[in-house]
Protein backbone atom coordinates (compact mmCIF):
# COMPACT_ATOMS: atom_id res chain seq x y z
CA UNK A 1 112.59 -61.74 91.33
CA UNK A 2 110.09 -60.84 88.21
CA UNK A 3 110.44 -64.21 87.04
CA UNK A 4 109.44 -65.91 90.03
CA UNK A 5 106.61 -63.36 90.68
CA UNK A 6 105.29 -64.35 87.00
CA UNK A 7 105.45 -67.94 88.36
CA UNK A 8 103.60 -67.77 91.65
CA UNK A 9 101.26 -65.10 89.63
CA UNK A 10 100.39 -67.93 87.14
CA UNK A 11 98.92 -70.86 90.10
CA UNK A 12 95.19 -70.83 90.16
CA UNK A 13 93.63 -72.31 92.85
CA UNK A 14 91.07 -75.46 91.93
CA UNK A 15 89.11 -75.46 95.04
CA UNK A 16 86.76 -72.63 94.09
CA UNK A 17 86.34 -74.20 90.69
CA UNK A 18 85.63 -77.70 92.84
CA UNK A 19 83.11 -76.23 94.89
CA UNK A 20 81.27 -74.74 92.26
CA UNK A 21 81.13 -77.94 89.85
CA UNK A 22 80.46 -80.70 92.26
CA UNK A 23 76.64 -80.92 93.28
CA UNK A 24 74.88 -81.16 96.35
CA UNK A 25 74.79 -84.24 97.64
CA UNK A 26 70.72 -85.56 97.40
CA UNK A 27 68.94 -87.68 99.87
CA UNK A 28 68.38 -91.32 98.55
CA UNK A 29 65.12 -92.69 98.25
CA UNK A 30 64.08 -95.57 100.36
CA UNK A 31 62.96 -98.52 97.94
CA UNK A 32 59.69 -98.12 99.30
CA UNK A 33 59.13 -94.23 98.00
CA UNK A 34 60.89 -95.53 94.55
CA UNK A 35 58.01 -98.37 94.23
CA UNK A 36 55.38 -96.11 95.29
CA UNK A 37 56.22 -93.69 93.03
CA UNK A 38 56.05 -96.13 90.05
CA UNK A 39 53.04 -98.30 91.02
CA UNK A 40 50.17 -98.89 89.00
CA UNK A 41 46.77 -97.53 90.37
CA UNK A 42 44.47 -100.19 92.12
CA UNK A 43 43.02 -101.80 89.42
CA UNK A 44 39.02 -103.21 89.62
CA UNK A 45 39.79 -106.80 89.28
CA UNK A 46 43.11 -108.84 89.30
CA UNK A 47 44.14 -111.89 88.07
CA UNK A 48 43.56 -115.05 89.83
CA UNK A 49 44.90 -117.61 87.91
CA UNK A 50 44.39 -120.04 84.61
CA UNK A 51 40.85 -120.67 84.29
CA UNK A 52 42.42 -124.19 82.48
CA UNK A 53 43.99 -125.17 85.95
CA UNK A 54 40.68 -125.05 87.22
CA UNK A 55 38.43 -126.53 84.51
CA UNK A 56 39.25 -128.70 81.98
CA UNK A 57 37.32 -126.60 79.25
CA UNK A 58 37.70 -129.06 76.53
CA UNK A 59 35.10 -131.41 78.31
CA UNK A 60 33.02 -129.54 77.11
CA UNK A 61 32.89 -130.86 73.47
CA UNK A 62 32.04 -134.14 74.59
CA UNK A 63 29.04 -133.59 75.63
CA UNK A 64 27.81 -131.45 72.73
CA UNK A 65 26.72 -132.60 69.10
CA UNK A 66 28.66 -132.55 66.31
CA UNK A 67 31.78 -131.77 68.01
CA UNK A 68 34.72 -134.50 67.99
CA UNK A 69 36.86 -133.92 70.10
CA UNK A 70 39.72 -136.24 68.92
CA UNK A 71 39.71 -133.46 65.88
CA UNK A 72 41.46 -131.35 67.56
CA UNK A 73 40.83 -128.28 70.12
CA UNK A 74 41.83 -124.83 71.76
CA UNK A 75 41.24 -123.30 75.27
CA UNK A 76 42.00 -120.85 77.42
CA UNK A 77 40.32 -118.35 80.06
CA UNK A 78 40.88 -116.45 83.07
CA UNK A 79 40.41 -116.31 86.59
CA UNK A 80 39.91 -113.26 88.26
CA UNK A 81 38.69 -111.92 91.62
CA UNK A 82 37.47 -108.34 93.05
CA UNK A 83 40.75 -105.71 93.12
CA UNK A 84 40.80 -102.53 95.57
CA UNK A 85 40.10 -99.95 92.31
CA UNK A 86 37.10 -98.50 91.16
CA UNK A 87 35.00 -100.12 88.73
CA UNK A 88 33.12 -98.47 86.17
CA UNK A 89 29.14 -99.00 86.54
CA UNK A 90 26.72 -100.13 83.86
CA UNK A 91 25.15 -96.63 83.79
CA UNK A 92 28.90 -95.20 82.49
CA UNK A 93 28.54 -97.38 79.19
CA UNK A 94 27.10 -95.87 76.12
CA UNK A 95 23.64 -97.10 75.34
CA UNK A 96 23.74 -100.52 72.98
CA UNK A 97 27.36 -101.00 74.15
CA UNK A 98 26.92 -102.84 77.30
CA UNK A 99 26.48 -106.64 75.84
CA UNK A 100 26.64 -107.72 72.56
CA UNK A 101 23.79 -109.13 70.65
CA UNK A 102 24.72 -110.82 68.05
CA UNK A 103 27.44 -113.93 68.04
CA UNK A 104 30.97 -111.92 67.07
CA UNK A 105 33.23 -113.21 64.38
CA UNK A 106 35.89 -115.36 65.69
CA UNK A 107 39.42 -115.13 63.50
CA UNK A 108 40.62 -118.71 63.88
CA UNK A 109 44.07 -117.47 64.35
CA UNK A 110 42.71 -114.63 67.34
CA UNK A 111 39.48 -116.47 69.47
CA UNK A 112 40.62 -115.20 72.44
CA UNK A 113 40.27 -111.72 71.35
CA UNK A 114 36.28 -112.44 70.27
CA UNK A 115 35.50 -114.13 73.36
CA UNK A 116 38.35 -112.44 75.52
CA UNK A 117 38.25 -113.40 79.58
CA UNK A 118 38.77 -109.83 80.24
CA UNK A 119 36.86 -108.48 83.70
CA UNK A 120 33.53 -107.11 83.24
CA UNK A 121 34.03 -103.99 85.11
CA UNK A 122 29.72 -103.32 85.50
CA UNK A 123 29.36 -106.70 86.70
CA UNK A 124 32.16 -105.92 89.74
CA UNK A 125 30.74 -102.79 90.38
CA UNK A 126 27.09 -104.66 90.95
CA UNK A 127 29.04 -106.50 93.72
CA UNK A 128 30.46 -109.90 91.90
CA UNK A 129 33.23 -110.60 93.89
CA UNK A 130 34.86 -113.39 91.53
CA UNK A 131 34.89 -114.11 87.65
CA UNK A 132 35.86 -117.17 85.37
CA UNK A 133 35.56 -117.00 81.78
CA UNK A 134 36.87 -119.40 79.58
CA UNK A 135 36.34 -120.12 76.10
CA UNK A 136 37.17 -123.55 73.79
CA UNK A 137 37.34 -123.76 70.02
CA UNK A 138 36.34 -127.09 68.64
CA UNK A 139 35.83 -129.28 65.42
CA UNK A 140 33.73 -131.40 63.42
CA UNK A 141 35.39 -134.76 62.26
CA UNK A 142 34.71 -133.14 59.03
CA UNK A 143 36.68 -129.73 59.75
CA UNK A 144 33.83 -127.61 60.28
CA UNK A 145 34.33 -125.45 63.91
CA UNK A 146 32.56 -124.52 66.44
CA UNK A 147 33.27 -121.72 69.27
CA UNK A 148 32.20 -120.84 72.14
CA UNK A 149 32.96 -118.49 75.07
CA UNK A 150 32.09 -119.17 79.19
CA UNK A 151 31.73 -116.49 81.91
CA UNK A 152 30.58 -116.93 85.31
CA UNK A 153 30.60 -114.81 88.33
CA UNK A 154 29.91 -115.23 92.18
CA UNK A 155 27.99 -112.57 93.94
CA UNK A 156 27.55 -112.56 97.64
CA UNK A 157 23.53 -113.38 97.66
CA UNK A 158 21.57 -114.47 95.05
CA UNK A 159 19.44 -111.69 95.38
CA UNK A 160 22.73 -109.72 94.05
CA UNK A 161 23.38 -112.45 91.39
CA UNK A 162 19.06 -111.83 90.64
CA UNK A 163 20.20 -108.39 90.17
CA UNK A 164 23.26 -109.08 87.54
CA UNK A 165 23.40 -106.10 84.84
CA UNK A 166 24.33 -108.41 82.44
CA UNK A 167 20.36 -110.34 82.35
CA UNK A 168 19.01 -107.02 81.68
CA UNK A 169 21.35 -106.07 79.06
CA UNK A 170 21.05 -109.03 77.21
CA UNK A 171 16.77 -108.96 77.82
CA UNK A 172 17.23 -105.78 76.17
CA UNK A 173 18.30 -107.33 73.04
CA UNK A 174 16.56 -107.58 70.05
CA UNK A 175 15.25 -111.44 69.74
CA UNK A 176 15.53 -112.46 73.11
CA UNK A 177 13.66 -114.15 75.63
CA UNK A 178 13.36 -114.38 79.50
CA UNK A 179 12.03 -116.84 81.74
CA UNK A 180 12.80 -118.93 84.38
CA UNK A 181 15.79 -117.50 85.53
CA UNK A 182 17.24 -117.80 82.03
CA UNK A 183 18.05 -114.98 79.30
CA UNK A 184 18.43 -116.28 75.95
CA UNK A 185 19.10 -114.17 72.71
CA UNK A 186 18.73 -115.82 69.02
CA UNK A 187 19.84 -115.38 65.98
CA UNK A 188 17.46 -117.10 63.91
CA UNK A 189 16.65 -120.65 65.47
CA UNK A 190 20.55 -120.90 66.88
CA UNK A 191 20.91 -119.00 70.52
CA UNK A 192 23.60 -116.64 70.44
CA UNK A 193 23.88 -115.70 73.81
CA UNK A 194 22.72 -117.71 76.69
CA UNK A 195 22.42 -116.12 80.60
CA UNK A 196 21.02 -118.07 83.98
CA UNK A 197 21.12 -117.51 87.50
CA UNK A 198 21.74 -120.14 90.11
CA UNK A 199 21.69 -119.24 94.06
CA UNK A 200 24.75 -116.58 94.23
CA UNK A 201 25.98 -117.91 90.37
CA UNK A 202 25.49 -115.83 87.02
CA UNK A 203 26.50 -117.90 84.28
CA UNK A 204 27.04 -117.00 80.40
CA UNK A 205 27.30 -119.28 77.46
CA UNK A 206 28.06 -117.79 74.07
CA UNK A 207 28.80 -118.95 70.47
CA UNK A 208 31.08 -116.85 68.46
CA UNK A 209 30.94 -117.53 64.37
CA UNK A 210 34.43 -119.24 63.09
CA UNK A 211 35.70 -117.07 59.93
CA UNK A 212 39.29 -117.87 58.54
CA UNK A 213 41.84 -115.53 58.28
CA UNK A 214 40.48 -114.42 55.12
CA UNK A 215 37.42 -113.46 56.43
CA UNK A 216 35.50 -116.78 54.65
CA UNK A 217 32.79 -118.33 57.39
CA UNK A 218 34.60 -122.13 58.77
CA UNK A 219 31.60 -122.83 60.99
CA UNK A 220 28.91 -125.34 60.91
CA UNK A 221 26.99 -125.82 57.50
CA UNK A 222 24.08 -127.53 59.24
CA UNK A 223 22.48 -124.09 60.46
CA UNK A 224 21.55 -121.16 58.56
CA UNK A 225 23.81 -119.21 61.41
CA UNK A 226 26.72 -121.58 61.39
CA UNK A 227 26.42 -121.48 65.15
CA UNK A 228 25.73 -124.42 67.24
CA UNK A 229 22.16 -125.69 67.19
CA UNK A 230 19.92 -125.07 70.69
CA UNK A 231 20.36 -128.54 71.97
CA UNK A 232 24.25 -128.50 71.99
CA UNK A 233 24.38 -125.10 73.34
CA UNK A 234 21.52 -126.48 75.87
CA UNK A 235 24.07 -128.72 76.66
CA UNK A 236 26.75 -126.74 76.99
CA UNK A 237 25.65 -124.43 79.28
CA UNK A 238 24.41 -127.26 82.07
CA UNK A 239 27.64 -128.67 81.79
CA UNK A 240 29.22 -125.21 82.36
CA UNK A 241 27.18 -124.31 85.17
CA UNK A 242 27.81 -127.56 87.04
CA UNK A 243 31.74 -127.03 85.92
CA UNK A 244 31.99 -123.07 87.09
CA UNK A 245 29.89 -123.63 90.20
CA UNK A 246 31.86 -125.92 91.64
CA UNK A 247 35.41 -124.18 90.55
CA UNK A 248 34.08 -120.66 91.85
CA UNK A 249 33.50 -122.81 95.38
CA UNK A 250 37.47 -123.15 94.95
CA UNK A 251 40.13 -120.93 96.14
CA UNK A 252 41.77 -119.71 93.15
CA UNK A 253 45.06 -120.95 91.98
CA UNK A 254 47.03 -118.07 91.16
């Protein structure tokens, strides 16, 4: 009999242990709640679509001087249109920050981050409800490049589009001048930046300077800047506005 007590003595029972290791069962979460949880705020502007499937931004070298386009060329730009997040106003950026002045340096092997089509958050927040920016890299037939960047943005009036923050940041740089619905800033006798207004249409034309990856300057050697002279720029930017206008009249492609 003490044997079998020691026996029936020695069974544990599991169920206690069971209840205590097992957890709770949780309530699932829809797929809905898990998205939710894990999207990305509203952002100010989203993307729209290829800028290239809209414009064929290489055009534009054939209509300026001394580009050839059979040398060989690069593009590539954005479209983007008005998002549901908040965008931050002109009066938010530091002062001298808004626009650049002066042409940037272009890295031959990185032109899309000196002209970048990135959204220009004060120019949403004025009320543009669509932007295409675009920018081509170009050559001479003797090797020498050229570079500029695009931007152009629809507003819903022109008196909004009179009222772009970007003409009075650029008027506000040193070397400029203003006048019949145009804003252009020099550097020397080359223009570096180059702003109009047209009905509902802000447009932008700028040059950026072509440096190698070594830093060395690979732009023009016909002016003192190495930008392009006023009458291809001049050029450029009629042929851009007529270009943009008529894409921004365009659903985008996205």
């Amino acid at each position: 009999m003490l044997l079998a007590s020691v026996a029936l003595t020695g069974c544990v029972s599991t169920s206690s242990l069971e209840s205590e290791q097992t957890p709770a069962p949780t309530a699932e979460r829809t797929p809905a709640a898990a998205a939710e949880e894990v999207a990305e705020p509203p952002r100010c502007a989203e993307w729209a679509g290829d800028t290239t499937m809209l414009i064929n931004l290489d055009e534009v070298l054939g209509v300026i001087e001394p580009a050839d386009p059979m040398a060989g060329w690069l593009a590539g730009g954005d479209d983007l249109v008005r998002g549901e997040g908040a965008c931050a106003p002109v009066s938010t950026q530091p002062v001298g920050t808004v626009e650049t002045c002066t042409a940037p340096d272009a890295p031959l092997d990185d032109v899309s981050r000196a002209v970048s089509s990135a959204p220009v958050e004060y120019m949403f927040a004025a009320e543009a409800e669509r932007q295409i920016a675009g920018y081509v890299e170009g050559r001479t037939a003797d090797g020498e490049y050229m570079i500029l960047g695009m931007q152009a943005w629809r507003f819903a009036t022109p008196a909004d589009a009179q009222a772009a923050p970007i003409l009075d940041a650029l008027a506000a740089c040193d070397g400029s001048q203003a006048g019949d619905g145009r804003v252009r800033v020099f550097e020397g006798a080359e223009p570096a930046v180059v702003a109009s207004v047209e009905g509902r249409d802000v447009f932008v034309v700028r040059s950026a300077r072509p440096v190698t990856t070594e830093g060395e300057d690979a732009g023009l050697t016909a002016t003192e800047s190495s930008l392009l002279p006023e009458a291809s720029v001049n050029a450029a930017e009629e042929w851009w506005q007529a270009q943009a206008a008529a894409a921004l009249s365009r659903e985008p492609r996205g």
